[in-house]
C-alpha atoms as a PDB file:
ATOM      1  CA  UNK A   1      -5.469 191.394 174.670  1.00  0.00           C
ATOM      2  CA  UNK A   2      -5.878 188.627 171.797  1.00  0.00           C
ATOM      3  CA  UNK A   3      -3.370 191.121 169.696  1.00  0.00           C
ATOM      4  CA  UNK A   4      -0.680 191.282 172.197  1.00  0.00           C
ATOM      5  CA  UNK A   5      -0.699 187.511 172.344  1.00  0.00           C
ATOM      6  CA  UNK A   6      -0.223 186.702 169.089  1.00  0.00           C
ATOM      7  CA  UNK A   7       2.364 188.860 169.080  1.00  0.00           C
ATOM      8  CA  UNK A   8       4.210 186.849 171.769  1.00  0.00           C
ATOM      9  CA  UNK A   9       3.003 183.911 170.096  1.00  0.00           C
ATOM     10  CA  UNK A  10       4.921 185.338 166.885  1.00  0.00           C
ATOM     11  CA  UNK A  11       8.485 186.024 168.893  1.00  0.00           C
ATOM     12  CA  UNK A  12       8.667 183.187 170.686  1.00  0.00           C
ATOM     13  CA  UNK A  13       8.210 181.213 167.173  1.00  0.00           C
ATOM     14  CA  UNK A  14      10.899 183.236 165.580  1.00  0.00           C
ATOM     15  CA  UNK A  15      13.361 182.843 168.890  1.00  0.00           C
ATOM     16  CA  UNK A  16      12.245 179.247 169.052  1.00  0.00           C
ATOM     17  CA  UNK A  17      13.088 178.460 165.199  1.00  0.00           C
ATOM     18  CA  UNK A  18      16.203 180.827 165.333  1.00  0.00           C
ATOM     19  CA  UNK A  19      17.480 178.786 168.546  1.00  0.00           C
ATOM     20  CA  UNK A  20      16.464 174.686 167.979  1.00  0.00           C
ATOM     21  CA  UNK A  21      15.335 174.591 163.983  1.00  0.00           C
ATOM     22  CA  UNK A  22      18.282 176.786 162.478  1.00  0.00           C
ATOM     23  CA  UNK A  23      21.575 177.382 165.207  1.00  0.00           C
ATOM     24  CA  UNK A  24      21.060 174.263 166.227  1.00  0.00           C
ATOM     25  CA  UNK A  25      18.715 172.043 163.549  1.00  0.00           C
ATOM     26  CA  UNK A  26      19.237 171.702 159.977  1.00  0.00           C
ATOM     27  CA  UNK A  27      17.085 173.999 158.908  1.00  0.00           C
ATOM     28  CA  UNK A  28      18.403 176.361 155.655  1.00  0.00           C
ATOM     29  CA  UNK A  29      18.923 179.882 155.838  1.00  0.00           C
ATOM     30  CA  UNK A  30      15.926 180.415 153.351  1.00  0.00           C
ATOM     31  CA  UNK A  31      13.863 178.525 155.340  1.00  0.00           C
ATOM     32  CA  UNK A  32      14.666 180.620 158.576  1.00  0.00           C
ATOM     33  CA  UNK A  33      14.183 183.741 156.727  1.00  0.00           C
ATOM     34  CA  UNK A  34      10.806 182.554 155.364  1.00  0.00           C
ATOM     35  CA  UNK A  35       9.919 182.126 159.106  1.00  0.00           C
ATOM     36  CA  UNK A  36      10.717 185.738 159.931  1.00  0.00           C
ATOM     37  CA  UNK A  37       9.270 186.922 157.058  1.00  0.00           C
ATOM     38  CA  UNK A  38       5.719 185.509 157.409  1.00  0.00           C
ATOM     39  CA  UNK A  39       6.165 187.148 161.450  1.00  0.00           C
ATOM     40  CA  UNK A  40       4.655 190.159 160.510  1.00  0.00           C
ATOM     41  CA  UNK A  41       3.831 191.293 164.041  1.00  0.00           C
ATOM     42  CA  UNK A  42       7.280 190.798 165.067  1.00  0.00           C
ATOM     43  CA  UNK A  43       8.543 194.686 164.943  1.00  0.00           C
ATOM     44  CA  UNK A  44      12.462 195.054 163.459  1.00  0.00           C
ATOM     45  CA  UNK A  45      13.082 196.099 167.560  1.00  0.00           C
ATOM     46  CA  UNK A  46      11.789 192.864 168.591  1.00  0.00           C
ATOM     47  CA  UNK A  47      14.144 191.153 166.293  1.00  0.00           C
ATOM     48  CA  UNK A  48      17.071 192.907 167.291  1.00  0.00           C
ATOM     49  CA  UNK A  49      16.756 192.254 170.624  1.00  0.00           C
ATOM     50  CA  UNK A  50      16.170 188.314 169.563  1.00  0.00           C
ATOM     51  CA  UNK A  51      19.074 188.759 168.492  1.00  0.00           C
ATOM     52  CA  UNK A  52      21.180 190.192 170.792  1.00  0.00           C
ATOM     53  CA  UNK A  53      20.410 187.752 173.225  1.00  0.00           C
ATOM     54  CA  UNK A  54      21.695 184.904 170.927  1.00  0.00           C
ATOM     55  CA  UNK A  55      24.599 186.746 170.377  1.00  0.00           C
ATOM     56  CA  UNK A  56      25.879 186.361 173.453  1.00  0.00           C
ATOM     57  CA  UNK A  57      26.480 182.649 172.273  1.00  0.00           C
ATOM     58  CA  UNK A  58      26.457 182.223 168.514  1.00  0.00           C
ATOM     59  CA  UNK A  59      28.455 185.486 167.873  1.00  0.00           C
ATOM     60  CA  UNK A  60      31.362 183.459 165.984  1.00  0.00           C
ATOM     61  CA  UNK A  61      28.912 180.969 164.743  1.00  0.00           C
ATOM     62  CA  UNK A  62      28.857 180.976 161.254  1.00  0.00           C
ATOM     63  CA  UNK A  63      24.483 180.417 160.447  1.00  0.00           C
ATOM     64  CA  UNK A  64      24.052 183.059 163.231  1.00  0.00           C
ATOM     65  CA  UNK A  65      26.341 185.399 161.425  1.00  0.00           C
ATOM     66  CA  UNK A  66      25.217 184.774 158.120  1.00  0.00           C
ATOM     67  CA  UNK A  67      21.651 184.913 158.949  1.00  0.00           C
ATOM     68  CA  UNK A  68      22.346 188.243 160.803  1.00  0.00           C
ATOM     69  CA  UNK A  69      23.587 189.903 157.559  1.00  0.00           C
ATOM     70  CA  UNK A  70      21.207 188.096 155.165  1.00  0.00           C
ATOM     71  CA  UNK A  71      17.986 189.800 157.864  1.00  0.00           C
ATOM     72  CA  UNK A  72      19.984 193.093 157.543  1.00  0.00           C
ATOM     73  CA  UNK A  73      20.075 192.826 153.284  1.00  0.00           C
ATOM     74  CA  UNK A  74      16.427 192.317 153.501  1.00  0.00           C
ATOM     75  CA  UNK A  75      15.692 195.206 156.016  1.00  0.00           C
ATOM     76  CA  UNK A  76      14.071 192.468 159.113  1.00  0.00           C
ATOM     77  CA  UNK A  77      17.253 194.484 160.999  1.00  0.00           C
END
């Protein structure tokens, strides 16, 4: 049980910093990626569907798109 909550924990940090820290904060695209990066129970499928949620909003905003292609260069997507 502990396991599958940290993994929640984990998403809900990455949506969380995605959302209020980096969309919406001034938080730099390294630092965002840092975030994901050091998720390492967030699976790529969880990400994408982070993802697809926000992109219902931020799909013509510029961080969201260039934070979308910088997780795909790195293989988070």
């Amino acid at each position: 049980m502990k396991v599958k909550s940290e993994e929640i924990r984990q998403r809900n940090l990455v949506e969380s910093s995605i959302l209020k820290a980096y969309l919406n904060g001034n938080m730099s695209l390294k630092w965002i990626l840092g975030v994901i990066r050091a998720a390492k129970q967030v699976k790529k499928q969880e990400l994408e569907a982070i993802f697809s949620n926000l992109r219902n909003e931020y799909a013509n905003n510029i961080k969201f798109q260039e934070l979308e292609k910088a997780c795909k260069q790195k293989g988070f997507l």
